[in-house]
Protein backbone atom coordinates (compact mmCIF):
# COMPACT_ATOMS: atom_id res chain seq x y z
CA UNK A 1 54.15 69.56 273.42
CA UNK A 2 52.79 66.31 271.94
CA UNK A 3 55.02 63.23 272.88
CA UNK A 4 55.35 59.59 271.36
CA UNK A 5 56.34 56.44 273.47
CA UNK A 6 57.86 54.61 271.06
CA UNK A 7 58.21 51.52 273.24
CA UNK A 8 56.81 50.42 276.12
CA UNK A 9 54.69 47.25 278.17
CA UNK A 10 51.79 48.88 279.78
CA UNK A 11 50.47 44.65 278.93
CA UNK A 12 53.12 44.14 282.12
CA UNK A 13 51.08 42.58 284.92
CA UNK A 14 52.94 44.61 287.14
CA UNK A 15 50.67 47.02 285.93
CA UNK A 16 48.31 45.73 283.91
CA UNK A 17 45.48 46.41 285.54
CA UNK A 18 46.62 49.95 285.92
CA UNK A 19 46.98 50.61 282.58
CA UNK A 20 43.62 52.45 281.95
CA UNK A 21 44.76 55.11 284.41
CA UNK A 22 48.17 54.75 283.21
CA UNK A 23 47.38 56.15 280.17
CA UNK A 24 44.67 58.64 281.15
CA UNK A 25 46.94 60.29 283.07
CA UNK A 26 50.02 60.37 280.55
CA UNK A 27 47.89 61.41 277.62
CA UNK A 28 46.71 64.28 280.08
CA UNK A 29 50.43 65.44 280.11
CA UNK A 30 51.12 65.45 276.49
CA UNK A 31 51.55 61.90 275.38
CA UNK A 32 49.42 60.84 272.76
CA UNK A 33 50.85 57.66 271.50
CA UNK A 34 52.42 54.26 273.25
CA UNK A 35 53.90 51.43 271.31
CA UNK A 36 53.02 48.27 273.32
CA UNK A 37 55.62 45.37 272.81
CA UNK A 38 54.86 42.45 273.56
CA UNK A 39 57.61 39.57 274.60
CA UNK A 40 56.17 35.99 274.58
CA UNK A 41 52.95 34.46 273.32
CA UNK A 42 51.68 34.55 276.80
CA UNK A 43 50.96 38.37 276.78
CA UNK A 44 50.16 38.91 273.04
CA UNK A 45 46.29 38.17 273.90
CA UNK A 46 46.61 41.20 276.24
CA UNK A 47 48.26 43.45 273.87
CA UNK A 48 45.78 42.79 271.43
CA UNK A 49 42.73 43.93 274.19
CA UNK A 50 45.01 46.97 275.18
CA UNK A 51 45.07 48.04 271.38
CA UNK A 52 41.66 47.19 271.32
CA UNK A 53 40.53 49.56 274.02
CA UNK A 54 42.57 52.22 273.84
CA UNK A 55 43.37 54.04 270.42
CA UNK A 56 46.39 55.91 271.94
CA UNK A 57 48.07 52.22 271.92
CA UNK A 58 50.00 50.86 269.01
CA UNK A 59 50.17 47.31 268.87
CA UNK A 60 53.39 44.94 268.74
CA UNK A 61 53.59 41.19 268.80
CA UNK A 62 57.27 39.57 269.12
CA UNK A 63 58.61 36.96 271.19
CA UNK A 64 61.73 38.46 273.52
CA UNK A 65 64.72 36.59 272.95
CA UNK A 66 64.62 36.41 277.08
CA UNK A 67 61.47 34.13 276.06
CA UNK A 68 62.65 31.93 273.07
CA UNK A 69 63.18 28.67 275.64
CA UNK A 70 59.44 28.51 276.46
CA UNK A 71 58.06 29.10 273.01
CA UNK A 72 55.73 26.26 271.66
CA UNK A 73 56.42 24.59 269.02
CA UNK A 74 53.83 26.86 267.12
CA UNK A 75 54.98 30.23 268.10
CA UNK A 76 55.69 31.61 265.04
CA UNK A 77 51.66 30.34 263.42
CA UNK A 78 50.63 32.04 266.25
CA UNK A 79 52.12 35.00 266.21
CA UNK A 80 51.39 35.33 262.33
CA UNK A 81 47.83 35.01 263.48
CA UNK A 82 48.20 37.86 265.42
CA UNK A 83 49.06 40.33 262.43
CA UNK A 84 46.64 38.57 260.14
CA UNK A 85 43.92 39.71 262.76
CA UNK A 86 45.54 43.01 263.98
CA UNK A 87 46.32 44.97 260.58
CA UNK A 88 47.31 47.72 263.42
CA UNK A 89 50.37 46.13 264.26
CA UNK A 90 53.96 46.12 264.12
CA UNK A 91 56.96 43.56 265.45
CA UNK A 92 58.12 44.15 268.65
CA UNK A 93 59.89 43.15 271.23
CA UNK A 94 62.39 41.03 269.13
CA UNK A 95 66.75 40.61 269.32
CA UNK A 96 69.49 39.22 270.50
CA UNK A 97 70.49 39.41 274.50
CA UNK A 98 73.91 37.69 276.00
CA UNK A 99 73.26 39.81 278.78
CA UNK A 100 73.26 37.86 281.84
CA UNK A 101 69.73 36.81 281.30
CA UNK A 102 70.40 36.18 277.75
CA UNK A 103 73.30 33.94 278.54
CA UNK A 104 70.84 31.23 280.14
CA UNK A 105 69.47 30.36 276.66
CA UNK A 106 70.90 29.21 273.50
CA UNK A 107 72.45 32.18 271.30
CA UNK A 108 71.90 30.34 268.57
CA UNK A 109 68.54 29.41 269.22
CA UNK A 110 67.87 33.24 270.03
CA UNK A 111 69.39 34.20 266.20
CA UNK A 112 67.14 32.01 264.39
CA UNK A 113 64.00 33.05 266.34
CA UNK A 114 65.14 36.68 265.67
CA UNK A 115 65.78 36.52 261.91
CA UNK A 116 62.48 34.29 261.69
CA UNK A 117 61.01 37.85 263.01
CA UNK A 118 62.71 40.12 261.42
CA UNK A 119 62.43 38.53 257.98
CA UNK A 120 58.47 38.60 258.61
CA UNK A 121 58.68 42.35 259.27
CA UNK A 122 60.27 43.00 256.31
CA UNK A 123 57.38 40.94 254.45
CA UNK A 124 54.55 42.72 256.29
CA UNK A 125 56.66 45.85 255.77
CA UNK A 126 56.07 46.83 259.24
CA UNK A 127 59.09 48.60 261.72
CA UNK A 128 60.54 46.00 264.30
CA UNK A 129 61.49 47.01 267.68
CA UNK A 130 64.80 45.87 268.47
CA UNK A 131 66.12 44.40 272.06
CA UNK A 132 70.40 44.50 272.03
CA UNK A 133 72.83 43.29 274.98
CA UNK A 134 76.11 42.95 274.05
CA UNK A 135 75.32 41.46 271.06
CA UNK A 136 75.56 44.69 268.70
CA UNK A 137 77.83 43.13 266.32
CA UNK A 138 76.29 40.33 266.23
CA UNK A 139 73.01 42.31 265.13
CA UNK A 140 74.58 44.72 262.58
CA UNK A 141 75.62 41.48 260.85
CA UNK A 142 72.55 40.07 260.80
CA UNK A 143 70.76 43.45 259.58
CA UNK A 144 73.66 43.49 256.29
CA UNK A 145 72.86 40.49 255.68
CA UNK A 146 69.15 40.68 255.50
CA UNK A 147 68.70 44.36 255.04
CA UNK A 148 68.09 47.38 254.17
CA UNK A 149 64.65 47.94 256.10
CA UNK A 150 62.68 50.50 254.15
CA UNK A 151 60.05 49.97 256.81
CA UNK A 152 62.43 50.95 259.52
CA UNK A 153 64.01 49.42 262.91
CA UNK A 154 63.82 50.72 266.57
CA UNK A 155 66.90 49.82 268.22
CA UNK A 156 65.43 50.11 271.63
CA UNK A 157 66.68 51.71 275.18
CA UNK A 158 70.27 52.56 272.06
CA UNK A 159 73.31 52.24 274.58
CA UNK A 160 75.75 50.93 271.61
CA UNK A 161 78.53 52.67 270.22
CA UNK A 162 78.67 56.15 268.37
CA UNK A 163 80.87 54.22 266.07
CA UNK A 164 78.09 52.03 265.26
CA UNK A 165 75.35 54.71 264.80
CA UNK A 166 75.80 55.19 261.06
CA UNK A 167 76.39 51.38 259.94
CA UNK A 168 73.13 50.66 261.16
CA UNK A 169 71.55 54.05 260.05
CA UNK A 170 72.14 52.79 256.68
CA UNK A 171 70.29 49.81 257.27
CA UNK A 172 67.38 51.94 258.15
CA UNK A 173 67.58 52.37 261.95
CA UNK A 174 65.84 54.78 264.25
CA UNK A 175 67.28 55.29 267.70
CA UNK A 176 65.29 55.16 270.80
CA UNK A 177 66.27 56.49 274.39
CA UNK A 178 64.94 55.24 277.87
CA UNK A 179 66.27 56.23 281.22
CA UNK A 180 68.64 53.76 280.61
CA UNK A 181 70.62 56.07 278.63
CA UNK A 182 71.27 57.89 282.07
CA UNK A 183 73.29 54.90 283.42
CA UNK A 184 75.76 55.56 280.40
CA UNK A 185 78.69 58.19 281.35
CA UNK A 186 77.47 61.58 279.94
CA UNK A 187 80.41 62.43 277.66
CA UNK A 188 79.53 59.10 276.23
CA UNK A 189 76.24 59.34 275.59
CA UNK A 190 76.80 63.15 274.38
CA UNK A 191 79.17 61.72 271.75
CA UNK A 192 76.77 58.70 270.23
CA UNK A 193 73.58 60.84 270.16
CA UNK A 194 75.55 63.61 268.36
CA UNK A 195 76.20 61.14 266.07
CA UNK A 196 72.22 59.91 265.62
CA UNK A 197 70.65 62.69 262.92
CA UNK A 198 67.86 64.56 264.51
CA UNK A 199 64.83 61.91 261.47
CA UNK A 200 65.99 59.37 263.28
CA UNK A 201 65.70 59.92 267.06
CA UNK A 202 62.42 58.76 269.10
CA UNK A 203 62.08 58.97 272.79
CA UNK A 204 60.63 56.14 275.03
CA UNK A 205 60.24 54.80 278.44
CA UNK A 206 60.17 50.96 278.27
CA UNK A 207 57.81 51.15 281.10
CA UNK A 208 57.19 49.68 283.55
CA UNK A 209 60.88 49.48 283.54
CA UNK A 210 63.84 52.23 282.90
CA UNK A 211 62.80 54.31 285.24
CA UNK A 212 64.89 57.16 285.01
CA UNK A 213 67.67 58.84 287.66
CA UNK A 214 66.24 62.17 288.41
CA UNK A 215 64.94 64.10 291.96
CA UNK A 216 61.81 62.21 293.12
CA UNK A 217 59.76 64.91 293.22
CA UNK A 218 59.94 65.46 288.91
CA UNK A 219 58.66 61.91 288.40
CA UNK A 220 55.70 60.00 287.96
CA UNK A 221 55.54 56.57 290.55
CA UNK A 222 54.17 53.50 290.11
CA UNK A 223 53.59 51.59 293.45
CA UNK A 224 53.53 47.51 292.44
CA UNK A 225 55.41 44.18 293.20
CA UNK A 226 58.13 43.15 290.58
CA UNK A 227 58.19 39.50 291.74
CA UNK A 228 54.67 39.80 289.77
CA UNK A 229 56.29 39.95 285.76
CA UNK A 230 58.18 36.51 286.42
CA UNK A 231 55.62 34.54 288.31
CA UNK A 232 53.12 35.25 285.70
CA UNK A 233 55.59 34.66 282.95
CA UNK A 234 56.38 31.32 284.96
CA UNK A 235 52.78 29.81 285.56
CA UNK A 236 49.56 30.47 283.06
CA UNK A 237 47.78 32.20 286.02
CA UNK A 238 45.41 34.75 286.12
CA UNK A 239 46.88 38.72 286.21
CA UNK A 240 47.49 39.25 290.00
CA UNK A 241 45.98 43.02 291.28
CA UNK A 242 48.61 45.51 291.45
CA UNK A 243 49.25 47.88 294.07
CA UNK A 244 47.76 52.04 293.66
CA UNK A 245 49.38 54.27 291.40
CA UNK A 246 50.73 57.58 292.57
CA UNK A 247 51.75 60.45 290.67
CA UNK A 248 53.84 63.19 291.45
CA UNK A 249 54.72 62.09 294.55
CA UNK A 250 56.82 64.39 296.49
CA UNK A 251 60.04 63.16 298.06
CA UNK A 252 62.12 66.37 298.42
CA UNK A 253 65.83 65.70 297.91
CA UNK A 254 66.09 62.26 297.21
CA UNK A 255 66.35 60.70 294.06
CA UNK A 256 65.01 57.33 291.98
CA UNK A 257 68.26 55.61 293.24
CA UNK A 258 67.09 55.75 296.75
CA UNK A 259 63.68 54.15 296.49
CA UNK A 260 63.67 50.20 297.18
CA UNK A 261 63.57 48.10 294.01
CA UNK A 262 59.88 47.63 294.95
CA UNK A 263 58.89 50.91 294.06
CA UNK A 264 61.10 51.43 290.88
CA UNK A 265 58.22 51.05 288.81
CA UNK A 266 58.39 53.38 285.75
CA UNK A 267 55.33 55.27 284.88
CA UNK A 268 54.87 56.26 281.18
CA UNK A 269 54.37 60.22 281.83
CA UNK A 270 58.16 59.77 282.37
CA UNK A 271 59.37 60.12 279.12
CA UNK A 272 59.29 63.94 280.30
CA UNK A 273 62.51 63.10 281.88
CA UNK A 274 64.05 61.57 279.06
CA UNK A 275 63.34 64.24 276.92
CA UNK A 276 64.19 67.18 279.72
CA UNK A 277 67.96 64.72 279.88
CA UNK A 278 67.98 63.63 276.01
CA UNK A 279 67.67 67.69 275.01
CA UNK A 280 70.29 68.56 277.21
CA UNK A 281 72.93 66.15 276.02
CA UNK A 282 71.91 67.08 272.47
CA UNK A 283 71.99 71.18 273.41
CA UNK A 284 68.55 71.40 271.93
CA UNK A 285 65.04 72.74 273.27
CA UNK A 286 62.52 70.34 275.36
CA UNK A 287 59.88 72.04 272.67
CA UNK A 288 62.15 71.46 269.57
CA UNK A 289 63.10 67.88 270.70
CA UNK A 290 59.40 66.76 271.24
CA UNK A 291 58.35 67.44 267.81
CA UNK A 292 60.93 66.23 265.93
CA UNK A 293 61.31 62.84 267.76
CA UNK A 294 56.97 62.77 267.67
CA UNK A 295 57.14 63.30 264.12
CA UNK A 296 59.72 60.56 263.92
CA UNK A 297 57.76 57.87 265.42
CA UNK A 298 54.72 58.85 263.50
CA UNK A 299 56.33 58.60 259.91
CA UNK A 300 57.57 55.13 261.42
CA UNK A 301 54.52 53.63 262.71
CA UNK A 302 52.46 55.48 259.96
CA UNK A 303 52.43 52.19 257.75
CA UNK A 304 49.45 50.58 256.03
CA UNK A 305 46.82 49.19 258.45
CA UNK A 306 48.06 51.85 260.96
CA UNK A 307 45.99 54.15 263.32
CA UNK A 308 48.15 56.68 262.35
CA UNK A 309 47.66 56.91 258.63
CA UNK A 310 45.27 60.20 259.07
CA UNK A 311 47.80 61.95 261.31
CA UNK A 312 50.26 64.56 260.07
């Protein structure tokens, strides 16, 4: 089976300097692709070396609405700068977040830097990757207004409404599942991703976050500090080491909810979970669901300037 992360931040110093083995050992279980997001000007520089280095890694610049208080007054130059220099890229992580987090900042502060984003994906005709917390009709406004995308739009870690699915499928959404889809109640989640049709699904792991709800001994571990992200994101310093990566460790009977929020980092060779839980909910093969979501995020990230232009 070949496999597509369609959005992750393997740029995280959490795990940064991981990320080499990271990826060696996820593209040795069937991944061949990661879409890097990045989330503030900070961590675009990094981005840009992981794409550099590694041709399994897509590159995305966008500044996280999480971020939007601590941009400088010439984010947006910047990040322009970025694509002019990186015709690899796409826009990512961008949106709209009155989460709890999100509430902190300025909504509308957090919809102008967004449609200041998603307006310049639509010029560079490039997908976006899309951030959403309780804020989805605040977003599917925004999208009518400014849309359709012909380039396409990830909504990220999708735990809106089935309701919803097909407004913004017209706008020219794609739907991508984390293990944050296994915090939704199943019947729930069974309903909105019947609702998703099967060219617009991608799978992804949002590492090193999401990691997903399953036995222990079926996942990949990442052993690290998550104090790390924010006191990096807080102070220009240099990336702090990270602790040693394990894989497969065996913890017979227990599951991810049982580890201390220390050691909930998500590895990317996890996105075999998603799909093993995404296939079931959708009564579909592991095999049949891997291709069509890899071809999915292929044709999406397939524009001009892409690594993926030779791939079928």
């Amino acid at each position: 089976m070949k496999l597509f992360d369609a959005h992750c931040h393997l740029q995280d110093p959490r795990i940064f300097h991981k990320a080499p083995q990271l990826i060696a050992n996820t593209v040795n279980s069937g991944v061949l692709h990661f879409a890097v997001n990045g989330v503030t000007e900070k961590d675009w520089p990094l981005v840009k070396e992981m794409s550099d280095h590694h041709s399994s890694v897509i590159p995305c610049f966008g500044l996280h609405p999480r971020f939007v208080q601590g941009r400088t007054p010439n984010w947006f130059n910047i990040l322009k700068d970025f694509f002019e220099t990186t015709p690899a890229a796409a826009v990512g992580e961008i949106g709209l977040d009155k989460g709890s987090k999100g509430r902190e900042i300025d909504f509308k502060d957090q919809v102008e830097v967004f449609r200041q984003q998603l307006e310049l994906a639509k010029e560079l005709k490039r997908p976006a990757s899309i951030h959403c917390v309780r804020a989805f009709g605040d977003l599917l406004e925004i999208m009518q207004s400014m849309g359709p995308f012909p380039a396409g739009v990830i909504l990220h870690s999708y735990l809106g409404s089935a309701e919803m699915v097909p407004e913004f499928s017209k706008l020219g959404a794609y739907f991508s599942f984390s293990g944050f889809l296994m915090s939704m109640k199943e019947q729930k989640a069974k309903k909105m991703l019947k609702m998703v049709s099967s060219e617009r699904i991608l799978l992804e792991t949002d590492a090193p976050d999401a990691l997903p709800k399953a036995e222990l001994d079926s996942l990949f571990l990442v052993d690290g500090d998550p104090s790390l992200s924010q006191e990096f994101y807080a102070k220009e310093e240099n990336l702090p080491d990270v602790g040693s990566a394990s894989d497969n460790q065996s913890h017979a009977s227990k599951d991810s909810s049982t580890l201390p929020k220390e050691e909930t980092l998500n590895h990317p060779a996890n996105i075999h979970n998603v799909l093993a839980y995404v296939a079931s909910l959708l009564d579909v093969t592991k095999e049949e669901l891997a291709e069509l979501s890899y071809r999915n995020a292929v044709r999406l990230y397939s524009y001009e300037g892409s690594k993926l232009l030779t791939e079928k």
